[in-house]
C-alpha atoms as a PDB file:
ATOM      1  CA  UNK A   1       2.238 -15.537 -14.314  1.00  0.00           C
ATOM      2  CA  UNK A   2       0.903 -18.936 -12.459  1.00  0.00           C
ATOM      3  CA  UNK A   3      -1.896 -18.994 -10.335  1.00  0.00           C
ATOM      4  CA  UNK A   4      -0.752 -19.451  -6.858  1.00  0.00           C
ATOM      5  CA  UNK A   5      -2.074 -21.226  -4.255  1.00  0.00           C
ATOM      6  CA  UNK A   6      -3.684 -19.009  -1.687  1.00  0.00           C
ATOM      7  CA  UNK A   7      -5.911 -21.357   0.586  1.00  0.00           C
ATOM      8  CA  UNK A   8      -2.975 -20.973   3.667  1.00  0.00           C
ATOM      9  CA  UNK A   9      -2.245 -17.869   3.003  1.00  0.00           C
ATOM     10  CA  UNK A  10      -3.253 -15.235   5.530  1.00  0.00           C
ATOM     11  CA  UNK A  11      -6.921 -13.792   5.679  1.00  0.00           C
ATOM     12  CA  UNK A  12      -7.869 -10.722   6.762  1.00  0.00           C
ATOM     13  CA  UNK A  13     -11.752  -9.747   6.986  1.00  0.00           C
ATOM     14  CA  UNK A  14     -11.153  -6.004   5.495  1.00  0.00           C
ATOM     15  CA  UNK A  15      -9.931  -7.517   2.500  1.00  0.00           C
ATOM     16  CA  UNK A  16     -13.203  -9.405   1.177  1.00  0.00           C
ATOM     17  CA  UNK A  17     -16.267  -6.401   1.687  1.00  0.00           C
ATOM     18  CA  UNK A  18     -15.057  -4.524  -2.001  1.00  0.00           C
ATOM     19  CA  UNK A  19     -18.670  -5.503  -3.870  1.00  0.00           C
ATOM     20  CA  UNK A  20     -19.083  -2.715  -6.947  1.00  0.00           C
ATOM     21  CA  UNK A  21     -21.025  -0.781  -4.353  1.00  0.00           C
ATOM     22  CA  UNK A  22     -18.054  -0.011  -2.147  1.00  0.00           C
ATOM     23  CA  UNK A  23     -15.635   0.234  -4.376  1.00  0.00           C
ATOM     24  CA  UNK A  24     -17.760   3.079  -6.361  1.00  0.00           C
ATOM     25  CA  UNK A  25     -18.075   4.720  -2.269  1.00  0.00           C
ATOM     26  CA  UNK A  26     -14.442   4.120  -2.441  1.00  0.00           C
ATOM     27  CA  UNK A  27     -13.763   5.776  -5.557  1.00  0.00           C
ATOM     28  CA  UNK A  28     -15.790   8.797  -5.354  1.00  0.00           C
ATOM     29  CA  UNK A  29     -14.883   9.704  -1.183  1.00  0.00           C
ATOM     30  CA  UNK A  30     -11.342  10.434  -1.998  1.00  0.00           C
ATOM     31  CA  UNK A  31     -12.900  13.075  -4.249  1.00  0.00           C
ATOM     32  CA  UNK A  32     -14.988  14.328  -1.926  1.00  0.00           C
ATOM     33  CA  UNK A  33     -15.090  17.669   0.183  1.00  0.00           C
ATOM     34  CA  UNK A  34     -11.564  20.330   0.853  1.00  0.00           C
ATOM     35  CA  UNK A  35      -9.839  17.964   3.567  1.00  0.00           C
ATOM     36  CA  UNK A  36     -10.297  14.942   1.590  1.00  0.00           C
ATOM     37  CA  UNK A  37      -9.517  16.131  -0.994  1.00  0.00           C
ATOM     38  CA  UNK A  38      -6.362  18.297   0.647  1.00  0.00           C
ATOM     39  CA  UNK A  39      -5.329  14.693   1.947  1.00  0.00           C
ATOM     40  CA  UNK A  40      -5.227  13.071  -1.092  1.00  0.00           C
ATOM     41  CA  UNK A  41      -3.126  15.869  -2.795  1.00  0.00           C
ATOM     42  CA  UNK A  42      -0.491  15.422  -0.361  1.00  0.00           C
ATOM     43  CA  UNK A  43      -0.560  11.591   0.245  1.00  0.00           C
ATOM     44  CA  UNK A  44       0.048  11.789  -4.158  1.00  0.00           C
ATOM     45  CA  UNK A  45       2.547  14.407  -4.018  1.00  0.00           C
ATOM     46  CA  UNK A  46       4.269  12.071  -1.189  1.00  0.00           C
ATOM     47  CA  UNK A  47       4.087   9.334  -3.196  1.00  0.00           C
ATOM     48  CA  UNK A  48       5.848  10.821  -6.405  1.00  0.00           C
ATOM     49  CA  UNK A  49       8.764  12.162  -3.847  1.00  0.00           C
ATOM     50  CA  UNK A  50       9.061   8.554  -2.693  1.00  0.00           C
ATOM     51  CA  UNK A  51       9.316   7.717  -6.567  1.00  0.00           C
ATOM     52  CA  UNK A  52      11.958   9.741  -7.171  1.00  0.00           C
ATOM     53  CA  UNK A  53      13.925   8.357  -4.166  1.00  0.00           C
ATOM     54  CA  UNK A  54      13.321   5.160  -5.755  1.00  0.00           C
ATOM     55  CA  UNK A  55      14.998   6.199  -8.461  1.00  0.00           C
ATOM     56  CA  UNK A  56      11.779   6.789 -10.815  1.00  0.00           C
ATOM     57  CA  UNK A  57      11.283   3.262 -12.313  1.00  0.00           C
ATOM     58  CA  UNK A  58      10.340   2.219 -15.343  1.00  0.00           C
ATOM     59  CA  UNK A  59       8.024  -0.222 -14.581  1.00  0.00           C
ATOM     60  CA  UNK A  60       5.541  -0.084 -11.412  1.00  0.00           C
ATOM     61  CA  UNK A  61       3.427  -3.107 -10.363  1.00  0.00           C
ATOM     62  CA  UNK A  62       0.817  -1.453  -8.088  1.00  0.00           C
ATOM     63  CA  UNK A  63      -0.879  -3.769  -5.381  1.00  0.00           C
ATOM     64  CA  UNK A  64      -2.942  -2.997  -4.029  1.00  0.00           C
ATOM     65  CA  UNK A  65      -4.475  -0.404  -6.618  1.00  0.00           C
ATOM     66  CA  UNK A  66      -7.914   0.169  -5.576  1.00  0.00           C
ATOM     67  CA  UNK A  67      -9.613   1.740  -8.151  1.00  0.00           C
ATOM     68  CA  UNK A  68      -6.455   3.265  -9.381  1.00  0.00           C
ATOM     69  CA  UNK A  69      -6.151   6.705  -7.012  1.00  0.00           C
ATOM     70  CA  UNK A  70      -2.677   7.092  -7.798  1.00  0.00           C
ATOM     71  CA  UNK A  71      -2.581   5.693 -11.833  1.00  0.00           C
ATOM     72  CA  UNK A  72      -2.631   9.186 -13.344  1.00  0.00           C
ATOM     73  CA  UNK A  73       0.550  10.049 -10.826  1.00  0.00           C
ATOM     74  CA  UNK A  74       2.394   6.916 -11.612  1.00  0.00           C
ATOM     75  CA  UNK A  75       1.363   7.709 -15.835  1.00  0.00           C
ATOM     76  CA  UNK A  76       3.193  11.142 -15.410  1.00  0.00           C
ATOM     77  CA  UNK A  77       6.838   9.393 -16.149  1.00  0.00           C
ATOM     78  CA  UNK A  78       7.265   9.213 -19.860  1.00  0.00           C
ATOM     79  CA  UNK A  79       7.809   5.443 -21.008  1.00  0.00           C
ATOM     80  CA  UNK A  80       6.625   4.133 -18.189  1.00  0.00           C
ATOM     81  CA  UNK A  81       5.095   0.184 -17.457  1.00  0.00           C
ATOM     82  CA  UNK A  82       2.329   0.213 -15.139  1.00  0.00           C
ATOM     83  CA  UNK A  83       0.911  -3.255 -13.403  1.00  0.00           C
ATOM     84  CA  UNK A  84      -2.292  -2.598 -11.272  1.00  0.00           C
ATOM     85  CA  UNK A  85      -3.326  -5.540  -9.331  1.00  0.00           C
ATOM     86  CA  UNK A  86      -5.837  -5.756  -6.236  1.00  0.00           C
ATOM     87  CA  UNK A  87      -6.981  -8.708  -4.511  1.00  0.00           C
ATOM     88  CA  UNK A  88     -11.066  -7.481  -5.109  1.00  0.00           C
ATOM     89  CA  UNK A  89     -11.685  -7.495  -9.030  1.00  0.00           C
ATOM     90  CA  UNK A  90     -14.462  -5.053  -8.078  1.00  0.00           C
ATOM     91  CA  UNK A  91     -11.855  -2.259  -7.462  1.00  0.00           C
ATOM     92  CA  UNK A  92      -9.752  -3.302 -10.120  1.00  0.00           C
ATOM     93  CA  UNK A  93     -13.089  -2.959 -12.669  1.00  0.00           C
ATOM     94  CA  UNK A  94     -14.428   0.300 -11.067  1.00  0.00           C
ATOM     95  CA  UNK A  95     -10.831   2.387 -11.636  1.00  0.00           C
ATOM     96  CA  UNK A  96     -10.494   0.801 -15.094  1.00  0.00           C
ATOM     97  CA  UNK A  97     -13.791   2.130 -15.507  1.00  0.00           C
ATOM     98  CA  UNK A  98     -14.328   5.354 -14.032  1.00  0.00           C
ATOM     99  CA  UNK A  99     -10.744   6.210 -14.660  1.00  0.00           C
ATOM    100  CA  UNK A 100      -9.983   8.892 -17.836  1.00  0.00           C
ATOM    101  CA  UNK A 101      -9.629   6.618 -20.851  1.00  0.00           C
ATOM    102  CA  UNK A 102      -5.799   8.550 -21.258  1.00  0.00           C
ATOM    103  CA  UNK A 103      -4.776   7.177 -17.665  1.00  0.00           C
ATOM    104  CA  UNK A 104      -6.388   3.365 -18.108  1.00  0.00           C
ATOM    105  CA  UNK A 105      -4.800   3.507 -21.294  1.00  0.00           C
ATOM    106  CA  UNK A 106      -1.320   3.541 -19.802  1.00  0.00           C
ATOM    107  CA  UNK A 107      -2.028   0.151 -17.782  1.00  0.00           C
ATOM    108  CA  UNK A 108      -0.389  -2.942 -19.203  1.00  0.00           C
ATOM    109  CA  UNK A 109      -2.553  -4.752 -17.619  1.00  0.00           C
ATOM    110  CA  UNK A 110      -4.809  -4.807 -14.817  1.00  0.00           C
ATOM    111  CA  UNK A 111      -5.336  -8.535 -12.867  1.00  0.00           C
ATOM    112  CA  UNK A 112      -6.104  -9.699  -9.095  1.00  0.00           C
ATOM    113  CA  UNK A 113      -3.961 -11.845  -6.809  1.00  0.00           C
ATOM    114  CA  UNK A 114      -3.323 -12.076  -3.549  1.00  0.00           C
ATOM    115  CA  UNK A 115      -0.028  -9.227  -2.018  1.00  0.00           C
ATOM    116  CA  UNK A 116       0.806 -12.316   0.435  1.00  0.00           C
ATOM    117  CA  UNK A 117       0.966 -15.087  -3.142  1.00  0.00           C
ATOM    118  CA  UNK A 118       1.126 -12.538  -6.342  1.00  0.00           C
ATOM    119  CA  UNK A 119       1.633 -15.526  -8.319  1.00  0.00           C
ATOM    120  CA  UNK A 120       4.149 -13.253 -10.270  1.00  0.00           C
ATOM    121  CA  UNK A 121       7.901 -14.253 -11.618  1.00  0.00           C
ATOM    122  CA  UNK A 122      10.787 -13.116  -9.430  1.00  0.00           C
ATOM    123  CA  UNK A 123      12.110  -9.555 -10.735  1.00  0.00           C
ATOM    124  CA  UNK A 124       8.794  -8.990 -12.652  1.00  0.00           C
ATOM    125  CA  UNK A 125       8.955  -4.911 -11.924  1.00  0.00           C
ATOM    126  CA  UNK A 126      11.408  -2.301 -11.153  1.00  0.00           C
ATOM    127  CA  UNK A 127       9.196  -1.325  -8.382  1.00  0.00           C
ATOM    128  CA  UNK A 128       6.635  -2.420  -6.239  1.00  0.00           C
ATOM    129  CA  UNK A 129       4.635   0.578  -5.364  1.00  0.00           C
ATOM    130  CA  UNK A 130       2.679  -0.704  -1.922  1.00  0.00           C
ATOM    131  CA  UNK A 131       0.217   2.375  -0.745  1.00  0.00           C
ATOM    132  CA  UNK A 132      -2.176   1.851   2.403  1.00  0.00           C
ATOM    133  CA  UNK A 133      -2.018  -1.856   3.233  1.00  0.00           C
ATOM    134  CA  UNK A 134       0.682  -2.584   5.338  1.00  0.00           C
ATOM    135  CA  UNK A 135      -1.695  -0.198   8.215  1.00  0.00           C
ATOM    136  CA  UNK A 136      -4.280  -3.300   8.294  1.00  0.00           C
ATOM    137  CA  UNK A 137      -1.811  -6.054   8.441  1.00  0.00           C
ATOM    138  CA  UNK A 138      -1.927  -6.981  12.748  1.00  0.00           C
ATOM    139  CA  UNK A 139       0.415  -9.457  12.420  1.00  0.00           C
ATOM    140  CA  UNK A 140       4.281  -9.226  12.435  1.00  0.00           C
ATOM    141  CA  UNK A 141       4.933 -12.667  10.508  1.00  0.00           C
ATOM    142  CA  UNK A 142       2.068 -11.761   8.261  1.00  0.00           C
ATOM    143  CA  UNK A 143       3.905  -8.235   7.352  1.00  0.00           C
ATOM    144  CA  UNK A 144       7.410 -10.116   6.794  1.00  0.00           C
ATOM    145  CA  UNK A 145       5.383 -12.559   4.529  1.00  0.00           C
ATOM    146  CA  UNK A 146       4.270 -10.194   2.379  1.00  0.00           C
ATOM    147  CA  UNK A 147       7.075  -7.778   2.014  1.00  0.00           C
ATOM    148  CA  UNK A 148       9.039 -11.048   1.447  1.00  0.00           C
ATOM    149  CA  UNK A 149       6.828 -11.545  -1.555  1.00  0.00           C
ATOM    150  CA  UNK A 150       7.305  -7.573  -2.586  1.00  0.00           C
ATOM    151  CA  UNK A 151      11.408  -8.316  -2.308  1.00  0.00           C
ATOM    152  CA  UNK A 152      11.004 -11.437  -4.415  1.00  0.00           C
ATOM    153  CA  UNK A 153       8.823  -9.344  -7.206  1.00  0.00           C
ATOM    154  CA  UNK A 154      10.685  -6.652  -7.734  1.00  0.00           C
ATOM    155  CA  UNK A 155      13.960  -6.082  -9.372  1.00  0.00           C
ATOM    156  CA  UNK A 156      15.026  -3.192  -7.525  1.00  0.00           C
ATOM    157  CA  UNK A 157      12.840  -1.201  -5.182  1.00  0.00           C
ATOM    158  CA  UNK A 158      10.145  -1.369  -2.906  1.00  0.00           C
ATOM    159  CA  UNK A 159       7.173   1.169  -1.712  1.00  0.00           C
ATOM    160  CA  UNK A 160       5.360   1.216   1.247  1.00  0.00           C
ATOM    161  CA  UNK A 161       3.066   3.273   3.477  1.00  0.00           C
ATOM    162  CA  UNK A 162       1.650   2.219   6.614  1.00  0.00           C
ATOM    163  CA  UNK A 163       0.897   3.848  10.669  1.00  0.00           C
ATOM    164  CA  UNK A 164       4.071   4.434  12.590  1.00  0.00           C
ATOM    165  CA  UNK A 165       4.396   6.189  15.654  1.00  0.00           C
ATOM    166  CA  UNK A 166       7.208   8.677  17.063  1.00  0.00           C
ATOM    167  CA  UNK A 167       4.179  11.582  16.070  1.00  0.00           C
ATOM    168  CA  UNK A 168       1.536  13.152  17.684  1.00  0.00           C
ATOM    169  CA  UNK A 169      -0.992  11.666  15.889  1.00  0.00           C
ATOM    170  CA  UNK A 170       0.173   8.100  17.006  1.00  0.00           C
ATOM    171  CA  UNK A 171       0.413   9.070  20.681  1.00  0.00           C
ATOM    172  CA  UNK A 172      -3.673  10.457  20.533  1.00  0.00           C
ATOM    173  CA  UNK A 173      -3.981   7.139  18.710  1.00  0.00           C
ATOM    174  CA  UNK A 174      -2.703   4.984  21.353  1.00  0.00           C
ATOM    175  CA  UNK A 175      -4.415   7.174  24.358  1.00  0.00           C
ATOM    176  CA  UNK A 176      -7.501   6.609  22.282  1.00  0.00           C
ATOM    177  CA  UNK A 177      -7.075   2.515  22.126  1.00  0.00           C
ATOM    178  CA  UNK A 178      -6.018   2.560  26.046  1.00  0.00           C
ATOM    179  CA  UNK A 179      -9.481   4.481  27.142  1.00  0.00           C
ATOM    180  CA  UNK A 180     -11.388   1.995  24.882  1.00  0.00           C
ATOM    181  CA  UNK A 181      -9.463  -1.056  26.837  1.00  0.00           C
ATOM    182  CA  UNK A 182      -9.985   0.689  30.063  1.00  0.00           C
ATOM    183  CA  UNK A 183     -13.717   1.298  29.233  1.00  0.00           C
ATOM    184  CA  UNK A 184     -14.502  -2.224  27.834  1.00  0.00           C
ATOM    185  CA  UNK A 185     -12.404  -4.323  29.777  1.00  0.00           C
ATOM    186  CA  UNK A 186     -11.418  -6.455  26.366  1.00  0.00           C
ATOM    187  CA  UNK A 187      -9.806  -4.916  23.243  1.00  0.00           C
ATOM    188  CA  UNK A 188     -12.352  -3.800  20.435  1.00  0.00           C
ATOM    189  CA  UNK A 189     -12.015  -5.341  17.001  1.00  0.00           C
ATOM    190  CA  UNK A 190     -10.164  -2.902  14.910  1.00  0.00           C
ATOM    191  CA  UNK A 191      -9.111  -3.294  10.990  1.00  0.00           C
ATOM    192  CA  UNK A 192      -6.325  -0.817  11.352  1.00  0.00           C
ATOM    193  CA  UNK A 193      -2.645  -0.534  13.274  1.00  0.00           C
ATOM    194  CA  UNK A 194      -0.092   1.119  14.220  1.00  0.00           C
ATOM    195  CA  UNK A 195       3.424  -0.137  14.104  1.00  0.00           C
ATOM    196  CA  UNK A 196       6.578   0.748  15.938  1.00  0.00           C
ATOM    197  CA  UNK A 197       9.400   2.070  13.728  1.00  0.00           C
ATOM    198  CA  UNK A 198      11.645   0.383  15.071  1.00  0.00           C
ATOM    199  CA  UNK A 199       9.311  -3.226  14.537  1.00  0.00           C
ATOM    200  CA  UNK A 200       8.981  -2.426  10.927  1.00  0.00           C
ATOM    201  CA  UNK A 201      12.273  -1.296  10.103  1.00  0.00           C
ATOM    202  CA  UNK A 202      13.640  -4.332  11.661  1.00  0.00           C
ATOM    203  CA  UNK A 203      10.617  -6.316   9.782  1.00  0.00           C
ATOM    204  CA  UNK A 204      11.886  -4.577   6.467  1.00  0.00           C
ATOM    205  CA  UNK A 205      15.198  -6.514   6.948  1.00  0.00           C
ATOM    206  CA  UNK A 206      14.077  -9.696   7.872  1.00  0.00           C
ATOM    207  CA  UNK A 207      12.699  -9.510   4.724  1.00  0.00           C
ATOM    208  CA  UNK A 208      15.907  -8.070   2.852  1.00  0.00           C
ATOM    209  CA  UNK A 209      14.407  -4.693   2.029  1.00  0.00           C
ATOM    210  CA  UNK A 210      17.163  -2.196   3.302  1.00  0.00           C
ATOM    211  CA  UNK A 211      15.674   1.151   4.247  1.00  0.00           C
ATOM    212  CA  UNK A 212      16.693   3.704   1.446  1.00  0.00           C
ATOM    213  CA  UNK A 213      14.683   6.951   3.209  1.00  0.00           C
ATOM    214  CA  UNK A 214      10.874   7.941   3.816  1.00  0.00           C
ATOM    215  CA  UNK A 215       8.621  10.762   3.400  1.00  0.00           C
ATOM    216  CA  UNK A 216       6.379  11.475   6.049  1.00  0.00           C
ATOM    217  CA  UNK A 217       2.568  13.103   5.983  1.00  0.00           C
ATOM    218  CA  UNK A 218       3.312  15.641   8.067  1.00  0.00           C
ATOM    219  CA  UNK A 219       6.428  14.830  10.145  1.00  0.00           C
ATOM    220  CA  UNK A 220       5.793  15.266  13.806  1.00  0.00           C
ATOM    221  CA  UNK A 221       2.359  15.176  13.036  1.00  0.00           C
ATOM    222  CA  UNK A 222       0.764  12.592  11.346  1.00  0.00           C
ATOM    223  CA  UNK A 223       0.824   8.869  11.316  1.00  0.00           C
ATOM    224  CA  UNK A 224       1.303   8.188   8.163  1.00  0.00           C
ATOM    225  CA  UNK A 225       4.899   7.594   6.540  1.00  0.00           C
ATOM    226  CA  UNK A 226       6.098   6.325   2.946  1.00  0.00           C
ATOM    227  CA  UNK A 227       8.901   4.184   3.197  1.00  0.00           C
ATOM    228  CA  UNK A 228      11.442   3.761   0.227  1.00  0.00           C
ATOM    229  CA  UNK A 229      13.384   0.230   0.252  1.00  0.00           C
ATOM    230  CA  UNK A 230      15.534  -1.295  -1.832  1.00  0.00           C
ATOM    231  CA  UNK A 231      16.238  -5.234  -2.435  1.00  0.00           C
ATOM    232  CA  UNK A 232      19.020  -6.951  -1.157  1.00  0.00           C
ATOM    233  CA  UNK A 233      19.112  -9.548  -4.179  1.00  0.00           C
ATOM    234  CA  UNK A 234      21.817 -12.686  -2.741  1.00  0.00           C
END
């Protein structure tokens, strides 16, 4: 692993407010009350389905991690490698702590870098496993930069989740940003955003990732959708 060189690389304000304090808020509000908790349930039983599609690989770099939400999910497959890496070594110090001692246990080993400049060699895992990110990345040459960096990673597979529309979710979304336009005469700063399926899927081969299937939240519903790629190596 080199240390890579991230001072042109893409910044994005969300990424740098992870002190301990938020990550511990972040830790402990996925765990808290029925429909957070309901949501999580689903977005990790999603996430194993889109595993499976990927063909369940033996070893998972994880990045962004957090504080390691889905670890004990990704620890179910027998013999398996897990990387967890995060761009805030806050998060990556809070899961490793506040974690059960059998899941952290099953990390090889837990480091920060950069998803746009991972600073990793090229076919390092069998998967990169890629879960709420791509949702706060405005840019279309910023996305294709970092999935770039995913297809260059991994040996095989790729696993994403992000805001897509085609749902009704998206459309209240998009009503919602329109009245806020219409109301303040300037678009408000937002941190989150929704992509066009068709934009991604076409961004998703720009990058070489070839669309192997998805697994949607709640199809027809919800926003949210886990995408399954694999890497067109030359």
């Amino acid at each position: 692993m080199t240390t890579p060189d991230n001072s042109s690389q893409p910044k994005y304000e969300f990424a740098e407010k992870y002190d301990p304090e938020h990550a511990k808020k972040y830790f402990e509000k996925h765990n808290t009350g029925f429909w957070r908790r309901l949501s999580t349930w689903r977005e990790i039983d999603n996430a194993r389905k889109a595993l499976v599609m990927a063909g369940r690989p033996k070893t998972v770099l994880d990045l962004p991690c957090g504080t390691g939400r889905f670890w004990g999910m990704l620890a179910e497959e027998p013999g398996r490698r897990i990387y967890a890496a995060d761009n805030s070594r806050d998060m990556l110090d809070t899961g490793m702590a506040l974690r059960p001692a059998a899941v952290t246990a099953r990390i090889e080993k837990a480091f920060q870098c950069s998803a746009f400049a991972t600073g990793l060699p090229d076919n390092f895992a069998d998967c990169v496993f890629c879960i709420r990110l791509l949702h706060h990345i405005q840019k279309s040459e910023d996305r294709v930069l970092m999935l770039k960096e995913f297809a260059r990673v991994s040996a095989g597979t790729v696993i994403v989740s992000l805001w897509v529309d085609g749902n009704f979710r998206a459309w209240r979304h998009q009503l919602k940003q329109e009245r806020k336009m219409r109301e303040r005469g300037t678009e408000a700063p937002r941190d989150r955003f929704l992509v066009e399926r068709a934009a991604i899927e076409s961004e998703f081969a720009e990058a070489g990732l070839q669309v192997v299937g998805h697994v949607d939240f709640l199809k027809y519903w919800d926003k949210w959708r886990t995408y399954v790629l694999r890497v067109e190596k030359p």
